[in-house]
Protein backbone atom coordinates (compact mmCIF):
# COMPACT_ATOMS: atom_id res chain seq x y z
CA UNK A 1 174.89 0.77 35.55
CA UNK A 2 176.68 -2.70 35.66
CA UNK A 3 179.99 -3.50 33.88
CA UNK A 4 181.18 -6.62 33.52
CA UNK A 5 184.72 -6.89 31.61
CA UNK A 6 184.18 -3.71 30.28
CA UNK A 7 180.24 -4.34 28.93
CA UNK A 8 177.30 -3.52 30.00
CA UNK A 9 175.84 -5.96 32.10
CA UNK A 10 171.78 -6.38 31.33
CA UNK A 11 170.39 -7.41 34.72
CA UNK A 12 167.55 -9.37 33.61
CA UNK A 13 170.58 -12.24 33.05
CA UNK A 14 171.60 -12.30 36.63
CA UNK A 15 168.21 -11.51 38.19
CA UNK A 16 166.80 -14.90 38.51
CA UNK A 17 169.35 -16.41 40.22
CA UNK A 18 167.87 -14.77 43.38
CA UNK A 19 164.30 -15.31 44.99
CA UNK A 20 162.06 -12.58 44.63
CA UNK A 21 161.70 -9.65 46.94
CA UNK A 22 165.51 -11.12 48.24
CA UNK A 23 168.06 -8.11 49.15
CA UNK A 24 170.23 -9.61 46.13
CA UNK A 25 167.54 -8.63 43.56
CA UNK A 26 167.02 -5.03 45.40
CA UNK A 27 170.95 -4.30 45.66
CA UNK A 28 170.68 -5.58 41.53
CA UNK A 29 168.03 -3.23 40.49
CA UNK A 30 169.47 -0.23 42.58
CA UNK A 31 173.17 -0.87 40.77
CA UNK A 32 171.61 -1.34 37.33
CA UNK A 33 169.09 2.07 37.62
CA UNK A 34 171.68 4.04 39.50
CA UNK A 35 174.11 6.92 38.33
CA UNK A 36 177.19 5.14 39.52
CA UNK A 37 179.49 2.61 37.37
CA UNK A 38 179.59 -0.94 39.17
CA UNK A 39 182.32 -2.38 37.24
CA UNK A 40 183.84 -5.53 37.60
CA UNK A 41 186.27 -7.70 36.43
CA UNK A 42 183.96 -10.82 36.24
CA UNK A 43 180.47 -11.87 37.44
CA UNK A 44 181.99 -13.60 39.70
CA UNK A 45 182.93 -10.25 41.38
CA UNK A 46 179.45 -9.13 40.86
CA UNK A 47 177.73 -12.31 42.61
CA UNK A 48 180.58 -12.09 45.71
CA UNK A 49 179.65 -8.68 46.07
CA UNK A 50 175.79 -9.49 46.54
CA UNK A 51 176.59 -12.37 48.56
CA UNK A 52 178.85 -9.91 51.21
CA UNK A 53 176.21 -7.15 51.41
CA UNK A 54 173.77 -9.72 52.46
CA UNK A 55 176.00 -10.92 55.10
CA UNK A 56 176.57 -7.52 56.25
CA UNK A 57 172.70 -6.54 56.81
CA UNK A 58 172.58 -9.76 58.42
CA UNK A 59 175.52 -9.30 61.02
CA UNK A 60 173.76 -5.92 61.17
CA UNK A 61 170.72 -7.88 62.74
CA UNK A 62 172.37 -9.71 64.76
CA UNK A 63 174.25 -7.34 66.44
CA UNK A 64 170.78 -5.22 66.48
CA UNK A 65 169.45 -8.10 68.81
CA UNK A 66 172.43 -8.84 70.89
CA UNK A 67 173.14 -7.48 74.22
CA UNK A 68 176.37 -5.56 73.54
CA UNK A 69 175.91 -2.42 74.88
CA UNK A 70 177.34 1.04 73.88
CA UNK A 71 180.13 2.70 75.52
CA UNK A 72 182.34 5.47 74.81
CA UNK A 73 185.95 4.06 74.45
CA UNK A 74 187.47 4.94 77.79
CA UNK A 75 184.74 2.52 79.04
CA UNK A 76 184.93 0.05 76.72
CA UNK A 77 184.66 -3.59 77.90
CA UNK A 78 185.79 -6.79 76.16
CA UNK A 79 186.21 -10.65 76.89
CA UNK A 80 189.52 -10.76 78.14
CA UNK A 81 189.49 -14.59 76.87
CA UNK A 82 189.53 -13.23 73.73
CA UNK A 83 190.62 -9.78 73.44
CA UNK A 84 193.34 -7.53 75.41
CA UNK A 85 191.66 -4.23 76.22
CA UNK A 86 194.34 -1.10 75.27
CA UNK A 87 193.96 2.12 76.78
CA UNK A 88 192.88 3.95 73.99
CA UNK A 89 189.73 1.69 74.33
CA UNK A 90 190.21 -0.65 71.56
CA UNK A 91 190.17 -4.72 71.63
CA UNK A 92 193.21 -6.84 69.93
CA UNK A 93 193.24 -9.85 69.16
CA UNK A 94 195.05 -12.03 71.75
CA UNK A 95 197.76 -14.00 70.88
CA UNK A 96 196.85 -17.96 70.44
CA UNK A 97 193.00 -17.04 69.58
CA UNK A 98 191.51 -17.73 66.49
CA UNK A 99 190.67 -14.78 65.03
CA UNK A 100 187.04 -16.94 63.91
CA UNK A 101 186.55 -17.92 67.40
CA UNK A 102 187.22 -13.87 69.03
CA UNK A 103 184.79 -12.55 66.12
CA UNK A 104 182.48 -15.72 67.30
CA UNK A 105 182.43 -14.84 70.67
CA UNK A 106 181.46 -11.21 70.10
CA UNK A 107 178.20 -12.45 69.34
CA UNK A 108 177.64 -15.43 71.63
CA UNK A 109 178.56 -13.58 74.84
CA UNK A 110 178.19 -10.16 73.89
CA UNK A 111 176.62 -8.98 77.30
CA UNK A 112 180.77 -8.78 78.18
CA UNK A 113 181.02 -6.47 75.37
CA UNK A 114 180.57 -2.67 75.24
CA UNK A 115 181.86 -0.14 72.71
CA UNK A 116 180.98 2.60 70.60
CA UNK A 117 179.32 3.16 66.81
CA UNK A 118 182.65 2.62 64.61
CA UNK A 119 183.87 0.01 66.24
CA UNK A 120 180.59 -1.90 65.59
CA UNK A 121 180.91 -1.47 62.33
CA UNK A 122 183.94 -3.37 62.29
CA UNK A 123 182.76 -5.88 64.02
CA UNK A 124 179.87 -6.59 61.61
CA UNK A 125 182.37 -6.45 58.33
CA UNK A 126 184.47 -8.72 60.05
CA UNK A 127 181.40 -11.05 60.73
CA UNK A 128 180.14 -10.71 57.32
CA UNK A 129 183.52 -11.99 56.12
CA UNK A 130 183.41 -14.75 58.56
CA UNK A 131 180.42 -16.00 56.93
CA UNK A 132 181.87 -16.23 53.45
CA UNK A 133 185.16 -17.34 53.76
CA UNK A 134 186.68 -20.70 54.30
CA UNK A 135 187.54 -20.22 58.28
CA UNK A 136 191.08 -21.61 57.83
CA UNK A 137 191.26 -18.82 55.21
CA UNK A 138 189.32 -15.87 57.46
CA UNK A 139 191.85 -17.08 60.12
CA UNK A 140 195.57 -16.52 57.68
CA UNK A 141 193.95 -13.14 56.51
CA UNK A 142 192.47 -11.58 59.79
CA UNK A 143 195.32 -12.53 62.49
CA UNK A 144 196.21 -8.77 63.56
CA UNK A 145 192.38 -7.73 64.27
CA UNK A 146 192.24 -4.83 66.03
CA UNK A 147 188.45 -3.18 67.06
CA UNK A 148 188.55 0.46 67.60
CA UNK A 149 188.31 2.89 64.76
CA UNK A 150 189.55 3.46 61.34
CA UNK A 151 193.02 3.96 61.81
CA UNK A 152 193.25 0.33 62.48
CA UNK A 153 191.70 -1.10 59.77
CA UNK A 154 192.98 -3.97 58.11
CA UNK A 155 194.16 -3.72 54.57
CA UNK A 156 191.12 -5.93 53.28
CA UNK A 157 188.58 -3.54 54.99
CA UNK A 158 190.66 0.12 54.81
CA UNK A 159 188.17 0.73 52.45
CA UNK A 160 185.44 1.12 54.79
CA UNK A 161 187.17 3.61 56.53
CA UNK A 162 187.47 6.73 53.79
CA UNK A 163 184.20 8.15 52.87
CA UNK A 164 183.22 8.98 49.23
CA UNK A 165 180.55 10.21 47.52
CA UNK A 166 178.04 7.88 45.89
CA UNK A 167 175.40 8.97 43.38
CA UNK A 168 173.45 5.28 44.72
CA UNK A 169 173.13 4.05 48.18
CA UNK A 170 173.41 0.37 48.52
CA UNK A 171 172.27 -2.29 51.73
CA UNK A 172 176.04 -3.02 53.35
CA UNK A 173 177.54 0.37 52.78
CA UNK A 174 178.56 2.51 55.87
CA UNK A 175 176.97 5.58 55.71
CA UNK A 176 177.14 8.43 58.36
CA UNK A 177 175.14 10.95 60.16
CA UNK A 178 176.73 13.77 61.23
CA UNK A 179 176.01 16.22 63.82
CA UNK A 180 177.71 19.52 63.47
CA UNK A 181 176.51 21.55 66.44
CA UNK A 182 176.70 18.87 69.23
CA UNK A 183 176.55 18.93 72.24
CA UNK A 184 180.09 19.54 73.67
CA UNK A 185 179.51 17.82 76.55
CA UNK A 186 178.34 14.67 75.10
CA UNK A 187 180.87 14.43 72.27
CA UNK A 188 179.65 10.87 71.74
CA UNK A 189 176.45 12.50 69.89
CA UNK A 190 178.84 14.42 67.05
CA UNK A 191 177.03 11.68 64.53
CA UNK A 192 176.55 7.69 64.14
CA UNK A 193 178.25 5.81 61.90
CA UNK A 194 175.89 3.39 60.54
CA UNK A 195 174.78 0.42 58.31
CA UNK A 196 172.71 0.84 55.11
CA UNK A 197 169.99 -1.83 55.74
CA UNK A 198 167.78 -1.30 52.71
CA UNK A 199 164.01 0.04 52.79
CA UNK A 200 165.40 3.42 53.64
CA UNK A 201 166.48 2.07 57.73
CA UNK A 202 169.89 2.17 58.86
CA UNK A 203 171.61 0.68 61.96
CA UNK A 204 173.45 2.48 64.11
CA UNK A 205 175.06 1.02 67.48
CA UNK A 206 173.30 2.39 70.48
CA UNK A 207 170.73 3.94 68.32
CA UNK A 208 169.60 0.35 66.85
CA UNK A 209 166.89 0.55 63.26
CA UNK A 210 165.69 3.73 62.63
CA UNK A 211 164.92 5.68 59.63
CA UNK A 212 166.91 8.13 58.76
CA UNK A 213 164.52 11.25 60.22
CA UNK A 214 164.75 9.37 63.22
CA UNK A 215 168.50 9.36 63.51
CA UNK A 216 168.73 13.05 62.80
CA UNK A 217 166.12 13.86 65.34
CA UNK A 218 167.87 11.72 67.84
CA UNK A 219 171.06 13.92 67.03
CA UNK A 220 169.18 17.10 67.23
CA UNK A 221 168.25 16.72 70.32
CA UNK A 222 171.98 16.45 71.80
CA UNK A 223 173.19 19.86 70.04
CA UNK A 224 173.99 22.55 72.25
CA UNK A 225 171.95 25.52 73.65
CA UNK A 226 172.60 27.92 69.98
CA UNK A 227 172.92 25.30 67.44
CA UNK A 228 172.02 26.72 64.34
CA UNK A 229 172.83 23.26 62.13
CA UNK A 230 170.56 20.41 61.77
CA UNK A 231 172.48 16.93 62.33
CA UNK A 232 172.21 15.20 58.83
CA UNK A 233 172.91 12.09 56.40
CA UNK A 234 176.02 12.97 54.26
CA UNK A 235 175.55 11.92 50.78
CA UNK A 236 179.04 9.51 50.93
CA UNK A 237 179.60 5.86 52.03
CA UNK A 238 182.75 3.74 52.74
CA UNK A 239 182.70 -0.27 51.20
CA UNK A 240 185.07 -2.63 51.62
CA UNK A 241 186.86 -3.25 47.71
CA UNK A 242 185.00 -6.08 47.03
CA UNK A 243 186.92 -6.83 43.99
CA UNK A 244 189.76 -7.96 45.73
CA UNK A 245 187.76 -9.44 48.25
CA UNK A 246 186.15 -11.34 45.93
CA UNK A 247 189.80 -12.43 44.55
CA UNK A 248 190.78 -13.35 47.87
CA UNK A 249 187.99 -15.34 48.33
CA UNK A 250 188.33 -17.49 45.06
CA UNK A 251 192.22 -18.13 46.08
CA UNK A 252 191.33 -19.57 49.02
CA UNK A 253 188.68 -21.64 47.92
CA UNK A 254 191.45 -22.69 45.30
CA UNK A 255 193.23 -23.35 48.00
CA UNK A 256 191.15 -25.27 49.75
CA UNK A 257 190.17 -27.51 47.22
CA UNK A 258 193.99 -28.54 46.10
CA UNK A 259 194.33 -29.49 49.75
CA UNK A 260 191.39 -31.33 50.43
CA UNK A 261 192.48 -33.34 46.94
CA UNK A 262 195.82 -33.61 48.24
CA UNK A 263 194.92 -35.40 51.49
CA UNK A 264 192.18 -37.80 49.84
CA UNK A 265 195.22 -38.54 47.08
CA UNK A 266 197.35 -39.34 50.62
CA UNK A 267 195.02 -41.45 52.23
CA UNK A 268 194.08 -43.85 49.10
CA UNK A 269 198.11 -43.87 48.24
């Protein structure tokens, strides 16, 4: 179900707006048949929403096909350009970058780059966001980045970081598989955190697409010698609040376009 300002939202009225067969009009008719209440303050929320879960299958891909490789954090590897490596194995943002240009170059050079499942994750939020937002904007929001798990989170994202149960799965959520009866000496198997891709595939850092049987059996088979627990999918996912998101966005597109009418009102003064 879809609520917009408190009514029900009739999907048919947003539904065009996006090609057929696009993720848009899947994530639509998932929300609308679902259990859960998708409410919203405007359909402007709504549509920012759609847009961002795009973006985040599509960082997903993208990451899929680069050449960062997985690592557990002790051996985690960065640009040092870019990002100062801590001890604990996660990347911050170094002082004088753009944090548009670090996010950038995660992608462009990411043989230098090696971590683990949840910080991927990150990384592909952040991307997604890059995307949507004006970069001057992406740059005053995201200036503290730092990649490494989900006590670092930034306010804007914290979101993705807590777990709750969902009645509906949607493309762009972070789901997780988890693996009770690993493998103690390959802790790194205790589950995946991965991305919701649609079509019933998720990706998962090291793993890369897979269905979700092929996850757990992945997972199964690094479970030590008397497991008695199959690794599996827990019915939960974290999201980003796109609400405010969505808020932040249309401020700084406000923003933006005061400026950019201030400086043509300059130059023809």
């Amino acid at each position: 179900m879809i609520i917009i300002d408190g009514k029900p939202l009739d999907p048919a009225s947003v539904t065009n707006e996006y090609p057929e067969g696009s993720l848009e009009r899947a994530i639509l008719s998932k929300m609308a048949a679902g259990d859960d209440k998708n409410t919203y303050d405007s359909l402007n929320q709504l549509k920012f929403e759609l847009k961002m879960r795009k973006e985040i299958v599509s960082a997903a891909n993208a990451l899929n096909r680069s050449s960062m490789s997985f690592e557990v954090f002790r051996e985690s590897k960065c640009n040092p350009d870019f990002w100062i490596r801590h001890d604990d194995g996660g990347f911050e943002l170094k002082a004088g970058v753009k944090p548009a240009d670090a996010i950038r170059d995660i992608y462009k050079n990411s043989a230098e780059y090696g971590t683990e499942c949840a910080t991927a994750i990150q990384i592909i939020y952040y991307k997604a966001l890059l995307e949507i937002f004006p970069e001057d904007a992406f740059n005053k929001l995201f200036d503290d980045i730092y990649l490494m798990n989900w006590h670092r989170l930034s306010r804007e994202l914290s979101g993705t970081g807590v777990m709750r149960p969902v009645n509906t799965d949607l493309p762009g959520d972070r789901r997780y598989f988890s693996n009770p009866d690993v493998d103690p000496e390959t802790p790194e198997w205790q589950g995946e955190n991965v991305i919701d891709m649609g079509d019933g595939v998720y990706y998962g850092h090291g793993l890369g697409k897979h269905s979700a049987d092929a996850i757990i059996r992945a997972l199964n088979e690094n479970r030590r010698e008397d497991a008695a627990r199959q690794a599996y999918l827990m019915e939960s996912a974290g999201r980003p609040d796109f609400k405010r998101l969505s808020d932040l966005y249309d401020k700084s597109v406000s923003q933006a376009t005061v400026s950019a009418a201030s400086d043509a009102a300059g130059q023809t003064a």
